[in-house]
Protein backbone atom coordinates (compact mmCIF):
# COMPACT_ATOMS: atom_id res chain seq x y z
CA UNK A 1 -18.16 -24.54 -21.74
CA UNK A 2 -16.96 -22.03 -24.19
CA UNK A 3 -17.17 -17.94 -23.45
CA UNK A 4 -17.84 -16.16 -26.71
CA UNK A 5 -17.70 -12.38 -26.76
CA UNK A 6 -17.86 -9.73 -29.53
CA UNK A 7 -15.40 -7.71 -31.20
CA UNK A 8 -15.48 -4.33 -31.72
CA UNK A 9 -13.85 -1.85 -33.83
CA UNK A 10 -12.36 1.35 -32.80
CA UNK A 11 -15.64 3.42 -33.85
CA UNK A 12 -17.86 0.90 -31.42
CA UNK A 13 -19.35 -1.22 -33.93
CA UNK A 14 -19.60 -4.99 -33.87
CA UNK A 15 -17.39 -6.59 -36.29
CA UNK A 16 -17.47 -10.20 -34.99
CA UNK A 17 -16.64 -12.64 -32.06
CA UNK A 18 -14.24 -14.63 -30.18
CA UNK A 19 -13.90 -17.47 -28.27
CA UNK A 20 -12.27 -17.14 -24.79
CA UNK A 21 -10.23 -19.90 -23.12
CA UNK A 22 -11.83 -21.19 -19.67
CA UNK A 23 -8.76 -21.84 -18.35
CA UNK A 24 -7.62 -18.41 -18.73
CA UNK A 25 -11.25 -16.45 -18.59
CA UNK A 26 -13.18 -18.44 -16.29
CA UNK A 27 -11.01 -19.64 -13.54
CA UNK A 28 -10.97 -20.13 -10.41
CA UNK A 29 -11.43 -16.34 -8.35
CA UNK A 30 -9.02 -16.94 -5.05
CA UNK A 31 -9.34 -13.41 -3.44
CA UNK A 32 -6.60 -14.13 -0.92
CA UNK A 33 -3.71 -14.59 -3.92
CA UNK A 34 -5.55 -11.52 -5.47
CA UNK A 35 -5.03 -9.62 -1.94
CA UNK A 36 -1.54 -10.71 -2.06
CA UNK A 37 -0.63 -10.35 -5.99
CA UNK A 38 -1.27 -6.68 -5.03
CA UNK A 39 0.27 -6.23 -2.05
CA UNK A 40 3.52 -7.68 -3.83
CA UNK A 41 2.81 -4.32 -6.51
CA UNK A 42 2.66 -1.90 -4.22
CA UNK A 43 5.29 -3.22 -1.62
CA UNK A 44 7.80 -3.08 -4.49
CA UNK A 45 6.76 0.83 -5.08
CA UNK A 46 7.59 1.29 -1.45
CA UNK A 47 10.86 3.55 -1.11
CA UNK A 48 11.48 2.45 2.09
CA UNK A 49 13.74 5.88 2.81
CA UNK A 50 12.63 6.53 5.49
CA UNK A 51 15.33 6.43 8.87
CA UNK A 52 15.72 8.16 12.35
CA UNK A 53 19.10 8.87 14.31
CA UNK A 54 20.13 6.83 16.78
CA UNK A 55 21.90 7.87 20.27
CA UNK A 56 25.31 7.44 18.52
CA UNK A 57 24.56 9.23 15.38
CA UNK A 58 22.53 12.74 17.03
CA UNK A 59 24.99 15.42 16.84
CA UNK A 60 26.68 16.96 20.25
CA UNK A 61 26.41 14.84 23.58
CA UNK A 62 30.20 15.39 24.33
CA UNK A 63 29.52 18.20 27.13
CA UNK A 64 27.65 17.13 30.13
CA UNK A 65 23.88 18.83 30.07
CA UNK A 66 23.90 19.93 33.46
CA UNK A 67 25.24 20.05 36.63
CA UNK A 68 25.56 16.44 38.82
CA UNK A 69 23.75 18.27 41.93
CA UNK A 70 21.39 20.84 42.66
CA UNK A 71 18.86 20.97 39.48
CA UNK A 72 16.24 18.34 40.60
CA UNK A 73 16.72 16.59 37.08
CA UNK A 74 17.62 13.44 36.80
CA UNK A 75 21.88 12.82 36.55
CA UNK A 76 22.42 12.82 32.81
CA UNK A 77 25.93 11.89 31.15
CA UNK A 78 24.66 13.14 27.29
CA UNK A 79 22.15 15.05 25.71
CA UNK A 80 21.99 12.52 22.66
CA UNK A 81 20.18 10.40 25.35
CA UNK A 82 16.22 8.98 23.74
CA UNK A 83 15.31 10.18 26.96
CA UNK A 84 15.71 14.11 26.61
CA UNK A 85 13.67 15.96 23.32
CA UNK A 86 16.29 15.93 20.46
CA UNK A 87 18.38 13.15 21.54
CA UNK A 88 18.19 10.05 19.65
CA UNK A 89 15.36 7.56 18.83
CA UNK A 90 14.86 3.66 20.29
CA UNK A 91 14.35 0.71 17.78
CA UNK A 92 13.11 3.48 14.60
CA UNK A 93 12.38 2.94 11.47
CA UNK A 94 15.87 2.51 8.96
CA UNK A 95 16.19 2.28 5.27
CA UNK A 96 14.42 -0.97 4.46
CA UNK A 97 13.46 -2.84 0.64
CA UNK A 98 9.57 -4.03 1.08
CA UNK A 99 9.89 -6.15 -1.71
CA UNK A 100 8.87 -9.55 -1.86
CA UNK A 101 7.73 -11.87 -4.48
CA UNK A 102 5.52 -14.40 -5.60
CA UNK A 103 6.29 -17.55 -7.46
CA UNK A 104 5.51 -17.76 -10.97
CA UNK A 105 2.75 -19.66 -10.31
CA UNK A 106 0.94 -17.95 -8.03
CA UNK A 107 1.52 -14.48 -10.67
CA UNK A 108 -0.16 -16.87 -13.27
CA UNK A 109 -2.84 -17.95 -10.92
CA UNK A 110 -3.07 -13.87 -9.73
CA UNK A 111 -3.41 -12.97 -13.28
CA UNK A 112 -5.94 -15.94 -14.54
CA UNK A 113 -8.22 -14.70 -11.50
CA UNK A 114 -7.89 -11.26 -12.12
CA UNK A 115 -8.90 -12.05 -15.89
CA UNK A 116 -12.62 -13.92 -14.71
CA UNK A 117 -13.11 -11.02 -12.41
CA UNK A 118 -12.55 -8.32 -15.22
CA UNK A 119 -14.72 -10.41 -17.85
CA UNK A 120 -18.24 -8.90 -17.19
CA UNK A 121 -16.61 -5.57 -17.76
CA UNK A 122 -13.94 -6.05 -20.41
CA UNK A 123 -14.83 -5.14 -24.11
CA UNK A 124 -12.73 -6.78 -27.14
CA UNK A 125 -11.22 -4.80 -29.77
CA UNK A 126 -9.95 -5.61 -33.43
CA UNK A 127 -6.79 -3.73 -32.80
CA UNK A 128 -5.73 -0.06 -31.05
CA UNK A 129 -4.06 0.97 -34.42
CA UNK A 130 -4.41 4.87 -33.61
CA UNK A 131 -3.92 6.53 -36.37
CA UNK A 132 -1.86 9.72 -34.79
CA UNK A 133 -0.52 10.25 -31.43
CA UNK A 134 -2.66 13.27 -30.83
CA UNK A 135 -4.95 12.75 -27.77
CA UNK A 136 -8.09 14.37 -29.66
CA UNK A 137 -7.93 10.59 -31.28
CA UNK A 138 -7.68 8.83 -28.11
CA UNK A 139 -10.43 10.56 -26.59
CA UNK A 140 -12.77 9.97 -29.92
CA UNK A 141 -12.57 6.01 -29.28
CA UNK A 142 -13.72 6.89 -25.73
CA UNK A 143 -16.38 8.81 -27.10
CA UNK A 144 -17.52 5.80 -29.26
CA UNK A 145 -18.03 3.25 -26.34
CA UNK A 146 -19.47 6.10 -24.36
CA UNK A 147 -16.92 5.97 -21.48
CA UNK A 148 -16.88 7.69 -18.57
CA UNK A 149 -15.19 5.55 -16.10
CA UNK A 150 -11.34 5.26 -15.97
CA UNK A 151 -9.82 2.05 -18.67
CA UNK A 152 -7.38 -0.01 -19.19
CA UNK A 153 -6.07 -0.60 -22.47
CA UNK A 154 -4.24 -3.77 -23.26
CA UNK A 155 -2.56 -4.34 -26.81
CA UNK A 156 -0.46 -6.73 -28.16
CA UNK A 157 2.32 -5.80 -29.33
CA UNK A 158 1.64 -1.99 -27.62
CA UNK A 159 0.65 0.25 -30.51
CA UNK A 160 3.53 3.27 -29.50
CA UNK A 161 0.74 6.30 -31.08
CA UNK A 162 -1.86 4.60 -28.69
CA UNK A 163 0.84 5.08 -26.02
CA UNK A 164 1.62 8.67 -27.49
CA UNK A 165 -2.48 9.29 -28.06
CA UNK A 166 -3.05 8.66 -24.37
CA UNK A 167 -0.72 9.70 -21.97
CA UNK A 168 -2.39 13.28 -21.59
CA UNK A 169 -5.66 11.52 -20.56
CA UNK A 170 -5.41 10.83 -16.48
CA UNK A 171 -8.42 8.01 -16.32
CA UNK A 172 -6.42 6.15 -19.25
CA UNK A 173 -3.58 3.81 -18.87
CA UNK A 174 -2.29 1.87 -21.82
CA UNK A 175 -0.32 -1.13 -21.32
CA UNK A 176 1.53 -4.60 -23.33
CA UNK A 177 0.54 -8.05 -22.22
CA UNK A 178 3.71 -8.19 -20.46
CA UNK A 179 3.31 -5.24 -18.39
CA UNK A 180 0.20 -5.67 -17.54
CA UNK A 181 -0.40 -6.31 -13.76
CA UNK A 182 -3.04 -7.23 -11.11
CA UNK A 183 -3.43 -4.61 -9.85
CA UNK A 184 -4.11 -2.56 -12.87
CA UNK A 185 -7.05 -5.27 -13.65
CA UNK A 186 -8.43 -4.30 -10.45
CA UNK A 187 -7.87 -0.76 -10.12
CA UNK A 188 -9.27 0.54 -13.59
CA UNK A 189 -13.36 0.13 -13.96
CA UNK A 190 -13.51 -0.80 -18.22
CA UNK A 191 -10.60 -3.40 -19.57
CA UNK A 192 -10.04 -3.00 -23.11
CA UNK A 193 -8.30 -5.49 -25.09
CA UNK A 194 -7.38 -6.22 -28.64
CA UNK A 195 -7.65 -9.57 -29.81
CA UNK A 196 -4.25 -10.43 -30.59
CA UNK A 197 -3.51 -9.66 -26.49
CA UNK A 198 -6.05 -11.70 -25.57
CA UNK A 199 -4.45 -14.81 -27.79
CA UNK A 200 -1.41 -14.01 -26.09
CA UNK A 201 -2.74 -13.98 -22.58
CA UNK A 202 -4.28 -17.59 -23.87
CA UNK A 203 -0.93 -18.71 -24.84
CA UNK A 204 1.36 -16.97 -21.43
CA UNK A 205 -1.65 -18.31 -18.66
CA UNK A 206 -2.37 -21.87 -20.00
């Protein structure tokens, strides 16, 4: 069965339709390789910086604390001990890369799902040919389609006064097929895509 949505110039008015591929736009949602396609994003933002000292690397220790005798404390060789406040830390957390990857198949499979999810709410355009990069333009096509919500703007290849237009606009995010991730599908509440992007998301997912 074929999807066929309209088309829409920049100024919100109906200039035709398109045909969308099932494959691509009406496959199969797996919400566990969705869960995972986005833990993959933001594990590779991670900086992973962060580290603790251990009992050799806490400055000092080389003076006994206290006396052997006498104090009623316990009979302790070093102040870097984990045991006394300052000293250093047991089994902490060290510089570590949270990276970890998918196979290209499951990113296809990732990105075909997040696609049918996003359908209901993504609207088609003829192009994102901006005329200037002067946010005043960006925000008129947002006034066209009435849009409140945050968006996601897809073109292909990315028009760079589009980019320009609306960088200054926080609930915008403009982005090339390429670029595009899962979690971006999922995060922003409208999808906007030109036509040409979605032939090329036809031709990259098949």
């Amino acid at each position: 069965m074929t999807i066929e949505v309209k088309v829409f110039s920049l100024d919100g008015k109906e200039t035709g339709a398109l045909a969308l591929s099932d494959r691509v736009f009406n496959a199969k949602v797996n919400k566990g390789l969705l869960h995972l396609a986005v833990l993959s994003y933001l594990a590779t933002g991670r900086s992973g910086t962060h580290s603790t000292l251990t009992k050799s690397e806490v400055r000092g220790g080389g003076k006994k604390p206290f006396s052997q005798k006498g104090t009623g404390n316990a009979r302790r060789g070093s102040s870097r001990s984990p045991l006394i406040p300052g000293g250093g830390v047991v089994f902490g957390p060290q510089p570590r890369d949270y990276a970890f990857s998918l196979t290209r198949s499951m990113k296809k499979a990732a990105l075909r799902a997040a696609l049918t999810d996003k359908k209901d709410r993504m609207i088609v355009l003829e192009n994102l040919a901006i005329a200037r990069p002067k946010t005043k333009e960006f925000a008129a096509v947002l006034k066209n389609f009435q849009l409140a919500e945050k968006a996601l703007f897809v073109d292909e290849p990315l028009n760079a006064n589009a980019v320009k237009a609306g960088r200054n606009i926080p609930a915008v995010k403009t982005a090339s097929v390429r670029n595009v991730t899962v979690y971006d599908l999922l995060k922003y509440d409208k999808f906007f895509v030109t036509a040409a992007a979605v032939k090329k998301f036809e031709e990259v997912l098949q």
